[in-house]
N, C-alpha and C. Protein backbone atom coordinates (compact mmCIF):
# COMPACT_ATOMS: atom_id res chain seq x y z
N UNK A 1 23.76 -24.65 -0.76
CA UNK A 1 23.11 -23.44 -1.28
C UNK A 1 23.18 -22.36 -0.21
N UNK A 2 23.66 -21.28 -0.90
CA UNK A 2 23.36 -20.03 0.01
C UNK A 2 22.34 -19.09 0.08
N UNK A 3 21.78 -18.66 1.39
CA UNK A 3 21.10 -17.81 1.71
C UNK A 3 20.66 -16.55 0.31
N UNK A 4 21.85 -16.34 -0.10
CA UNK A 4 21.53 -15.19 -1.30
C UNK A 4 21.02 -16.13 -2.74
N UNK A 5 20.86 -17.60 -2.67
CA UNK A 5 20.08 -18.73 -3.73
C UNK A 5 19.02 -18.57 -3.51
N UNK A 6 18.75 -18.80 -2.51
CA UNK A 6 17.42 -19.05 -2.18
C UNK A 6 16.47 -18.84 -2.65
N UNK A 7 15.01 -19.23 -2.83
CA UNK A 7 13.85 -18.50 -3.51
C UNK A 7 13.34 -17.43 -2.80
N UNK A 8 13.23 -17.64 -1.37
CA UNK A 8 12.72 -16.51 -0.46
C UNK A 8 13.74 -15.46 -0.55
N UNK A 9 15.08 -15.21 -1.13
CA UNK A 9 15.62 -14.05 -1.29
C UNK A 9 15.57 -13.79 -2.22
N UNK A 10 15.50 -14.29 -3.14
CA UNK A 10 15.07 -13.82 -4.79
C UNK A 10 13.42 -13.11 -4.88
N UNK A 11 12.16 -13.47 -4.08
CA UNK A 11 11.43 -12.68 -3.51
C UNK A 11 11.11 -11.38 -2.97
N UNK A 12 12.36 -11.71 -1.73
CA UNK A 12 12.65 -10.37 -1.10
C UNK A 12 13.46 -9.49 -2.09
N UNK A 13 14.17 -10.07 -2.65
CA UNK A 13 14.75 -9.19 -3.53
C UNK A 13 13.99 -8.05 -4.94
N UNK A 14 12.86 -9.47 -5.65
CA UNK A 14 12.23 -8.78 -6.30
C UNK A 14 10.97 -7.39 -5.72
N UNK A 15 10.87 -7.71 -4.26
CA UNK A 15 9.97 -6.96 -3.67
C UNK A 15 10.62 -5.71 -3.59
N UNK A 16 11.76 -5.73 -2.71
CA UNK A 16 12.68 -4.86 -2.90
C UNK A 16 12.47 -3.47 -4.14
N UNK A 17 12.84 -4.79 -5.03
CA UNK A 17 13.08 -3.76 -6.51
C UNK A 17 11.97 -3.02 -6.76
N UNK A 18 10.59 -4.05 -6.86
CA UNK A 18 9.27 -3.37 -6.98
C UNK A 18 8.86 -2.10 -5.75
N UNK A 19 9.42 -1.96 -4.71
CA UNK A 19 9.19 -0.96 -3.99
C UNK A 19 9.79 0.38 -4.78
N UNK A 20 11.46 -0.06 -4.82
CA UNK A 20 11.93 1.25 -5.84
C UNK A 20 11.36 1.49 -6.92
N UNK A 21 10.83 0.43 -7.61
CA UNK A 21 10.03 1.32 -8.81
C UNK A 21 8.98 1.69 -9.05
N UNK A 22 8.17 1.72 -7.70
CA UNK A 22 6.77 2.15 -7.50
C UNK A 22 7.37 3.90 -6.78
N UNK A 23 8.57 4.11 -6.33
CA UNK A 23 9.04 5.49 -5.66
C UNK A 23 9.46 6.01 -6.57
N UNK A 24 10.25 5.19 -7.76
CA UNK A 24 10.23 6.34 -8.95
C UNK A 24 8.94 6.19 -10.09
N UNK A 25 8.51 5.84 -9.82
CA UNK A 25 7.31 5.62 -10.92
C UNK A 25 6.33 7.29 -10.24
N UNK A 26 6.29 7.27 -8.75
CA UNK A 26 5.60 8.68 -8.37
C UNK A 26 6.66 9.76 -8.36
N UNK A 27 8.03 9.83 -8.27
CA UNK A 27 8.53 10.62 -8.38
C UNK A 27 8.76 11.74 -9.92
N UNK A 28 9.04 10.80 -10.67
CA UNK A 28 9.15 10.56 -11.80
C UNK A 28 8.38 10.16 -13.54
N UNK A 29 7.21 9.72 -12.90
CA UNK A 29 6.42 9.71 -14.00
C UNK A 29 4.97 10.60 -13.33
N UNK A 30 4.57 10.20 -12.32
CA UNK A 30 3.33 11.01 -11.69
C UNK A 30 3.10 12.26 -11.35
N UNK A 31 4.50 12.44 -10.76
CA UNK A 31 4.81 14.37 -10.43
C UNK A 31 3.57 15.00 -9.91
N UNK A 32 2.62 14.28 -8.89
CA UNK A 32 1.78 14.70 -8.30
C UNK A 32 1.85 15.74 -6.93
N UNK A 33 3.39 15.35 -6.72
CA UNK A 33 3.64 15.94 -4.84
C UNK A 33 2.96 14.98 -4.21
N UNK A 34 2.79 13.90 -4.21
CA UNK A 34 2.14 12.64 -3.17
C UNK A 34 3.27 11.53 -3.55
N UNK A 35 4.15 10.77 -2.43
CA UNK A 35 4.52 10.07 -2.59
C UNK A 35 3.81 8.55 -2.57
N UNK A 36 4.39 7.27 -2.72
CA UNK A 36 4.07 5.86 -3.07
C UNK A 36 3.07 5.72 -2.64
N UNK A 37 4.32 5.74 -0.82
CA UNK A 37 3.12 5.17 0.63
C UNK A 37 1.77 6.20 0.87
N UNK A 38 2.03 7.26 0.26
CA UNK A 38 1.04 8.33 0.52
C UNK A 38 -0.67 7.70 -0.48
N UNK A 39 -0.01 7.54 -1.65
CA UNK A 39 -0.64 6.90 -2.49
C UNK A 39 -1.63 5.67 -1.88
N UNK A 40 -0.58 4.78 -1.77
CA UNK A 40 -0.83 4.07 -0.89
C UNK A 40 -2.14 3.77 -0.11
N UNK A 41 -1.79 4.79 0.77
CA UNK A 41 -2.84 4.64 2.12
C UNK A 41 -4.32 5.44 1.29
N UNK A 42 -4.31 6.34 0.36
CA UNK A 42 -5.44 6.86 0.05
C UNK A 42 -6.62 5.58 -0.67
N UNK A 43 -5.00 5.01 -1.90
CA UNK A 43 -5.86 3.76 -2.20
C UNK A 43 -6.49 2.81 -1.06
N UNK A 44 -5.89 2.49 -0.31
CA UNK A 44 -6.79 1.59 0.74
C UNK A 44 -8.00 2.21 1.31
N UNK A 45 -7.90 3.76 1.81
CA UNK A 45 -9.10 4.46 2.55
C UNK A 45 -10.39 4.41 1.09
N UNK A 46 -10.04 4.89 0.29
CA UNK A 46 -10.76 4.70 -0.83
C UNK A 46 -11.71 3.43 -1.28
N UNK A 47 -10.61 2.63 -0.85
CA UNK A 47 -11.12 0.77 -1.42
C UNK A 47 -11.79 0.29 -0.24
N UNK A 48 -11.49 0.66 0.79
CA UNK A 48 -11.91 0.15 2.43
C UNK A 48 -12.22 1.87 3.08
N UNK A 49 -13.75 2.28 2.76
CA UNK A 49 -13.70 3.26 3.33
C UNK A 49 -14.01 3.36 5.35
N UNK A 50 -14.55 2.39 6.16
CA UNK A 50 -14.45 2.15 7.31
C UNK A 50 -13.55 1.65 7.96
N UNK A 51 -12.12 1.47 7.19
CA UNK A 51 -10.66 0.66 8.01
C UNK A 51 -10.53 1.62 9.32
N UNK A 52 -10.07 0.47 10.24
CA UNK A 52 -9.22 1.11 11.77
C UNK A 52 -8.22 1.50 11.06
N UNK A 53 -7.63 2.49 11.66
CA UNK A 53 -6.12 2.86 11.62
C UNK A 53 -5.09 1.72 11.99
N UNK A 54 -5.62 1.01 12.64
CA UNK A 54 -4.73 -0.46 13.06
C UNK A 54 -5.11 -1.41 11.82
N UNK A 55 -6.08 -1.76 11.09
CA UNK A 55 -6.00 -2.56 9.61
C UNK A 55 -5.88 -1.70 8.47
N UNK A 56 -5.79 -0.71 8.55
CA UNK A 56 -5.10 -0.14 7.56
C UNK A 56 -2.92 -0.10 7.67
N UNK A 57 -2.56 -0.01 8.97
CA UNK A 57 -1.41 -0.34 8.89
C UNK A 57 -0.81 -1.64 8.62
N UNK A 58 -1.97 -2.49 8.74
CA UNK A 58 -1.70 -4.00 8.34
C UNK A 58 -1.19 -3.65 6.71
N UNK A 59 -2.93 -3.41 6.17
CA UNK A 59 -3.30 -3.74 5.22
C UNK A 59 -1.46 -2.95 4.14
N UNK A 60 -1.33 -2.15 4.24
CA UNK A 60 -0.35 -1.00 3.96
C UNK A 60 1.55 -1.87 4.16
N UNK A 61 1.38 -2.53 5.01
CA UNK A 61 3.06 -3.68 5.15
C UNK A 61 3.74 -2.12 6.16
N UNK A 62 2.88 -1.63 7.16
CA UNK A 62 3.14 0.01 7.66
C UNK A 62 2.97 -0.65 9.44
N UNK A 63 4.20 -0.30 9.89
CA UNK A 63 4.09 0.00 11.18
C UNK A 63 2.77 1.22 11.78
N UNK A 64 2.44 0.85 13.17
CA UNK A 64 1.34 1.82 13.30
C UNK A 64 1.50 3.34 13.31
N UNK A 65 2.81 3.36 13.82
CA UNK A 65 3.67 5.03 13.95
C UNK A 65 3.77 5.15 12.65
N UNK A 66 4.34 4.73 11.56
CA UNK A 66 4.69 4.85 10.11
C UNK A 66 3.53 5.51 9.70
N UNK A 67 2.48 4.61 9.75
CA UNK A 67 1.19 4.88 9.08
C UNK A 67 0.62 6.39 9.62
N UNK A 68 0.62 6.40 10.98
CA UNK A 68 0.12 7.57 11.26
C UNK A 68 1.25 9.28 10.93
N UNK A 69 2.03 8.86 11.03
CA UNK A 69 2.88 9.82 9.80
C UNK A 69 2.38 10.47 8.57
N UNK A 70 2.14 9.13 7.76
CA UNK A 70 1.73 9.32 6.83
C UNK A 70 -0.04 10.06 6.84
N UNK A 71 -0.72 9.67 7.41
CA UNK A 71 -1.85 10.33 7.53
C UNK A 71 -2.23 12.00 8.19
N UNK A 72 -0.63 12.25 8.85
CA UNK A 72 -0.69 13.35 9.28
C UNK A 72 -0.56 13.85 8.27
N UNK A 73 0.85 13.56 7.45
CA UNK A 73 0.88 14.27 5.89
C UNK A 73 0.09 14.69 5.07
N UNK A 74 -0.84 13.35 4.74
CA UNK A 74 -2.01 13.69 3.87
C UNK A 74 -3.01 14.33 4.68
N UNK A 75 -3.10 14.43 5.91
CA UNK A 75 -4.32 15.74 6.09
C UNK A 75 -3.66 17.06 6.00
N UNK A 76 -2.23 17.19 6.41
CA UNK A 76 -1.71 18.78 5.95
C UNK A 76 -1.87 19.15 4.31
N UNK A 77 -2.06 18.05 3.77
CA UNK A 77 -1.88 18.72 2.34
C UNK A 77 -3.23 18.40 1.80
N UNK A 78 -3.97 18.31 2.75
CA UNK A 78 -5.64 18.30 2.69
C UNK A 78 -6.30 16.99 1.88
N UNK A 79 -5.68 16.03 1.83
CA UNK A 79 -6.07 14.97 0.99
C UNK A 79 -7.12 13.92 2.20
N UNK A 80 -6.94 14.07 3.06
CA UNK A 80 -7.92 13.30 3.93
C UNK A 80 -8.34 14.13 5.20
N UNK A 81 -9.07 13.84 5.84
CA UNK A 81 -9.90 14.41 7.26
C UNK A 81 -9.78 13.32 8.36
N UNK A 82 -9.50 13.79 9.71
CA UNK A 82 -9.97 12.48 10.51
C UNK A 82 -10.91 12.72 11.86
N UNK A 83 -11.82 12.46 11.72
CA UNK A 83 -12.71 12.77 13.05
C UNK A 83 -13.07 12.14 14.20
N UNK A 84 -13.25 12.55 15.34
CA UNK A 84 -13.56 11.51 16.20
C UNK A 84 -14.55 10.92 16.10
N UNK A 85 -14.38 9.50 16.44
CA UNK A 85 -16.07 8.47 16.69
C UNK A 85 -15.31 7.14 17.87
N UNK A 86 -16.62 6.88 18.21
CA UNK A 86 -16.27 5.45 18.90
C UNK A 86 -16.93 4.46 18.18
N UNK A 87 -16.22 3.39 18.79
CA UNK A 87 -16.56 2.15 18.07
C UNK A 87 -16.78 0.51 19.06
N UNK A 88 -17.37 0.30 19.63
CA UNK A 88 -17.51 -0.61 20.94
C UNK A 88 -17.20 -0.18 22.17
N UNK A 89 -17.84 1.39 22.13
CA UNK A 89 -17.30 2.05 23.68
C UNK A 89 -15.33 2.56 23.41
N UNK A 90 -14.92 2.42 22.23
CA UNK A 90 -13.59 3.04 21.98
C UNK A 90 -13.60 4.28 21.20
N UNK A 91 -12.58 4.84 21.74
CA UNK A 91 -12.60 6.25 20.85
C UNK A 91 -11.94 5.97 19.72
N UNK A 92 -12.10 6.30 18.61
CA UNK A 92 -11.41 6.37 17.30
C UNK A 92 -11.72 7.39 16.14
N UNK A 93 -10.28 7.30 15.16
CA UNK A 93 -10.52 8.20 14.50
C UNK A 93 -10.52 7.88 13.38
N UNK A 94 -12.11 8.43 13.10
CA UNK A 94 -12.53 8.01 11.55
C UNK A 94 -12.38 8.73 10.15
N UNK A 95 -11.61 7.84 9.30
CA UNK A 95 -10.67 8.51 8.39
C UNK A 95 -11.52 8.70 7.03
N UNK A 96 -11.29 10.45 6.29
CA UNK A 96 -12.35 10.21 5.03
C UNK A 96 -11.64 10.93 3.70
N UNK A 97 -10.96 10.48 2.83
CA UNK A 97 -10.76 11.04 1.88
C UNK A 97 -11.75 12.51 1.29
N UNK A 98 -10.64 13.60 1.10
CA UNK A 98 -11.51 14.54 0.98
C UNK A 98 -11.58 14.64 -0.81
N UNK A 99 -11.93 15.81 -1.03
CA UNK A 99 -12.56 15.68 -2.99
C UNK A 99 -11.49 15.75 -3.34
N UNK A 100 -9.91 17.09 -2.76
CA UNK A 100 -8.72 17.15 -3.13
C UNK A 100 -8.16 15.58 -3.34
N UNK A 101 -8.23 14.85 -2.04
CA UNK A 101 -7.74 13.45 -2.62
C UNK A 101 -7.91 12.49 -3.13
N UNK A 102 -9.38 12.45 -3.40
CA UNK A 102 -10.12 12.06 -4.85
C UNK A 102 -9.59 12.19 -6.00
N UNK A 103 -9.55 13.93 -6.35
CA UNK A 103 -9.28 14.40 -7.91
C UNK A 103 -7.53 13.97 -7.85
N UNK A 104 -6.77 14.30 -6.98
CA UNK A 104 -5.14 13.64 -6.76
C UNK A 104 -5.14 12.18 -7.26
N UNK A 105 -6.22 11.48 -6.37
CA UNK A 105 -5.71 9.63 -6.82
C UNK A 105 -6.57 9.20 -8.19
N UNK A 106 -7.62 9.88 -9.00
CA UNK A 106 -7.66 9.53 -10.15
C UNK A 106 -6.63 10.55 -11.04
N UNK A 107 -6.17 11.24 -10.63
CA UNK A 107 -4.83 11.69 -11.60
C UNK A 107 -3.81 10.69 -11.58
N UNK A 108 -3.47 10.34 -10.66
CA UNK A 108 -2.37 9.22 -10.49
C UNK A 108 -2.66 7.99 -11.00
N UNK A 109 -3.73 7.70 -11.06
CA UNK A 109 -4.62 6.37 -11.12
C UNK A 109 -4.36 6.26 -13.24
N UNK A 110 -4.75 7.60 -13.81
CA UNK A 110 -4.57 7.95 -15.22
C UNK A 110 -3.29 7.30 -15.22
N UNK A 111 -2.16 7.78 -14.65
CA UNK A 111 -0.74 7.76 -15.19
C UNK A 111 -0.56 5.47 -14.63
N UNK A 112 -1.27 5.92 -13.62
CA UNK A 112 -0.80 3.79 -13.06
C UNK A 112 -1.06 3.23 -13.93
N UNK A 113 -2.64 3.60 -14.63
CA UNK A 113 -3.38 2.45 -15.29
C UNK A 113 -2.56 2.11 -16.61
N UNK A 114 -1.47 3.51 -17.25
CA UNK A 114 -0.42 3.12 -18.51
C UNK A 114 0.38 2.46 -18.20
N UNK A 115 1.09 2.48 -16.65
CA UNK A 115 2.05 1.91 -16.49
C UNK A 115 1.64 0.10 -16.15
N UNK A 116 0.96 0.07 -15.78
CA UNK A 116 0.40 -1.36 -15.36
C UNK A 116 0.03 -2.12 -16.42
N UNK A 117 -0.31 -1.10 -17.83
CA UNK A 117 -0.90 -1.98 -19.21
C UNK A 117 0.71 -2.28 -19.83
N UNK A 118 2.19 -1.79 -19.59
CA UNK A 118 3.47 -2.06 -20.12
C UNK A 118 3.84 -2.65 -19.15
N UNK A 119 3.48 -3.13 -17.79
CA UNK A 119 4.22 -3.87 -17.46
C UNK A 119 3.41 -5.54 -17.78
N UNK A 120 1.82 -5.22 -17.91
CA UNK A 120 1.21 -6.50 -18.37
C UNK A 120 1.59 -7.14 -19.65
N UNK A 121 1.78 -6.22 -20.51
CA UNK A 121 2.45 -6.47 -21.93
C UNK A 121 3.78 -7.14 -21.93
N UNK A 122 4.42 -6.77 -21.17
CA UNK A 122 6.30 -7.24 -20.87
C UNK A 122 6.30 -8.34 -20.28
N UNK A 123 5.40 -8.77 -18.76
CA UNK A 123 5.25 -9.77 -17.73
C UNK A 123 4.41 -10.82 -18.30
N UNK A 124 3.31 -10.65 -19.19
CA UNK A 124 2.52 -11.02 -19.66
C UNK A 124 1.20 -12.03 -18.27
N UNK A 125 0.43 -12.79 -18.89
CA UNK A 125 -0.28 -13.10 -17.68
C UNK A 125 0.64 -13.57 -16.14
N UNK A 126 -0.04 -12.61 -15.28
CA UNK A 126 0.42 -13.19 -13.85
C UNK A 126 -0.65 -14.01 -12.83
N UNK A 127 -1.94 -14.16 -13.39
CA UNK A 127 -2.52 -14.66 -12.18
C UNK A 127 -1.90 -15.83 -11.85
N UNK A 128 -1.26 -16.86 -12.45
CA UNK A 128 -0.49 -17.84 -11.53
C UNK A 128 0.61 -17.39 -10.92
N UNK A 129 1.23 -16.55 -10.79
CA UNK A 129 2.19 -15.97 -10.28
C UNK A 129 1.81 -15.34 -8.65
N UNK A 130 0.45 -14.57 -9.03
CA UNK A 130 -0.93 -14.53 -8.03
C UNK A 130 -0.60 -15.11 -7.11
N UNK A 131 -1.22 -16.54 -7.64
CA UNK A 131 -1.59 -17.49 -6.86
C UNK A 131 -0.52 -17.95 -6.15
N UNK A 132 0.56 -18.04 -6.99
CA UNK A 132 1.80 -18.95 -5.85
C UNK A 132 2.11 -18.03 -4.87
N UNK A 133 2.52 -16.60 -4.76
CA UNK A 133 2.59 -15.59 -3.69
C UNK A 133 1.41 -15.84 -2.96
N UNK A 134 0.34 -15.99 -2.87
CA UNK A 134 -0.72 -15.90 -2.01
C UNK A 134 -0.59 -17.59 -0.94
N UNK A 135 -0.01 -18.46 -2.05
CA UNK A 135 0.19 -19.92 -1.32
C UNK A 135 1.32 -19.32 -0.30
N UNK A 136 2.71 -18.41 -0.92
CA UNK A 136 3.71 -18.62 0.38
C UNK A 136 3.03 -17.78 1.38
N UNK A 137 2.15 -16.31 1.05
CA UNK A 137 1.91 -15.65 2.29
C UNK A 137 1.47 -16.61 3.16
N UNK A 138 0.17 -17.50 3.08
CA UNK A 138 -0.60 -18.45 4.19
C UNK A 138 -0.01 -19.59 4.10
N UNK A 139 1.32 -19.79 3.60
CA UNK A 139 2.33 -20.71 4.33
C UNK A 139 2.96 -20.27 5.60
N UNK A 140 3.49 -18.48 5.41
CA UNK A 140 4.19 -17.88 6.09
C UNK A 140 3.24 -17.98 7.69
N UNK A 141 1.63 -17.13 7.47
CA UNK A 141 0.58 -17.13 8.50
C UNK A 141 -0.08 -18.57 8.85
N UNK A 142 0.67 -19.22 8.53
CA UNK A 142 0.04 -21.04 8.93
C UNK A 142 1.22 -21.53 9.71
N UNK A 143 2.55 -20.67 9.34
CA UNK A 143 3.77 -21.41 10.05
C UNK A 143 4.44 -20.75 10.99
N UNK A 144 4.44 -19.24 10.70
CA UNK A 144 4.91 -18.48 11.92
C UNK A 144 3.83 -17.48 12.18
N UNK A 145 2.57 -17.35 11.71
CA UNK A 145 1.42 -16.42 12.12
C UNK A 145 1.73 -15.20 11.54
N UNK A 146 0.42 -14.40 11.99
CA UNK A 146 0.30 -12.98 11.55
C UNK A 146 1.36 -11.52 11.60
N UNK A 147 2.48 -12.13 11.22
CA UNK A 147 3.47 -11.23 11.27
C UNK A 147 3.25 -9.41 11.69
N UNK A 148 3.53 -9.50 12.93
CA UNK A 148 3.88 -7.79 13.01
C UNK A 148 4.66 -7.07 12.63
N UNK A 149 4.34 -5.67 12.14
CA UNK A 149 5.41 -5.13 11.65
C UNK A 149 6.50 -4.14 12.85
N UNK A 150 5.56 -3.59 14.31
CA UNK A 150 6.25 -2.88 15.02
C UNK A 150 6.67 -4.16 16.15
C-alpha cells in the first residue's frame, strides 16, 4: 500500500478539501469582506472570551505569527480591540470583540447555519464520525504529543 492509500491521507486530504470550501463558502456565499481564518479567530474570541493569544493560536491549527496577523487585520477593520493587562506578573494583550464584530459574525453565522443544515442533510448524522476523529487526534497527542505548529 501506498502512502497516497492510506487512511491518514485520505484525512489529510479530506481536510484539505474542507479548508477550500470553508474559503469559498466566505468568499462566495458570505460576501462579508472577512475571510475563513478571520472568521475563525472571532468565533473562538467570542466562544472563549479570556483566551491567551498563545491558546487561541492553538485552538485556531494557527502558528503564533499567523494568528497575530490575523488579529492585526481584524482590529484595522475594527472587528476586535486589544489592550494591555498582566496576567501572573506577565504583560499581555487582552483581546475583545467589538459590536462591529459581533453584528459581522451573526451575519455570517445567518449564512453558516444554511450551509451546515445542507451539508447535515447530504452527510447525514456525523457524531460517530465525531468520535473516531477525536480517537485519532489523542492517538496522535498520546503518541507523538502536542503538536506545534511554528
Amino acid at each position: 500500500m501506498s502512502y497516497s492509500e492510506c487512511v491518514q491521507y485520505e484525512i489529510e486530504k479530506t481536510a484539505r478539501m474542507l479548508q477550500l470550501c470553508a474559503k469559498f463558502t466566505f468568499t462566495k456565499k458570505i460576501k462579508l469582506g472577512i475571510a475563513h481564518d478571520e472568521f475563525l479567530i472571532l468565533d473562538t474570541l467570542i466562544n472563549n472570551p479570556n483566551i491567551s493569544q498563545s491558546d487561541l493560536s492553538k485552538m485556531v491549527l494557527k502558528g503564533r505569527s499567523h494568528t497575530s496577523k490575523i488579529i492585526v487585520s481584524l482590529e484595522k477593520k475594527q472587528y476586535l480591540t486589544r489592550s494591555q493587562s498582566t496576567k501572573n506578573g506577565k504583560m499581555i494583550y487582552k483581546m475583545t470583540v467589538t459590536n462591529n464584530g459581533l453584528e459581522l459574525y451573526n451575519k455570517a453565522m445567518q449564512v453558516l447555519k444554511k450551509e451546515i443544515e445542507v451539508w447535515n442533510k447530504n452527510i447525514g448524522d456525523s457524531s460517530n464520525l465525531k468520535e473516531e476523529l477525536k480517537k485519532i487526534q489523542n492517538f496522535i497527542i498520546e503518541n507523538v504529543g502536542d503538536i506545534s505548529l511554528e
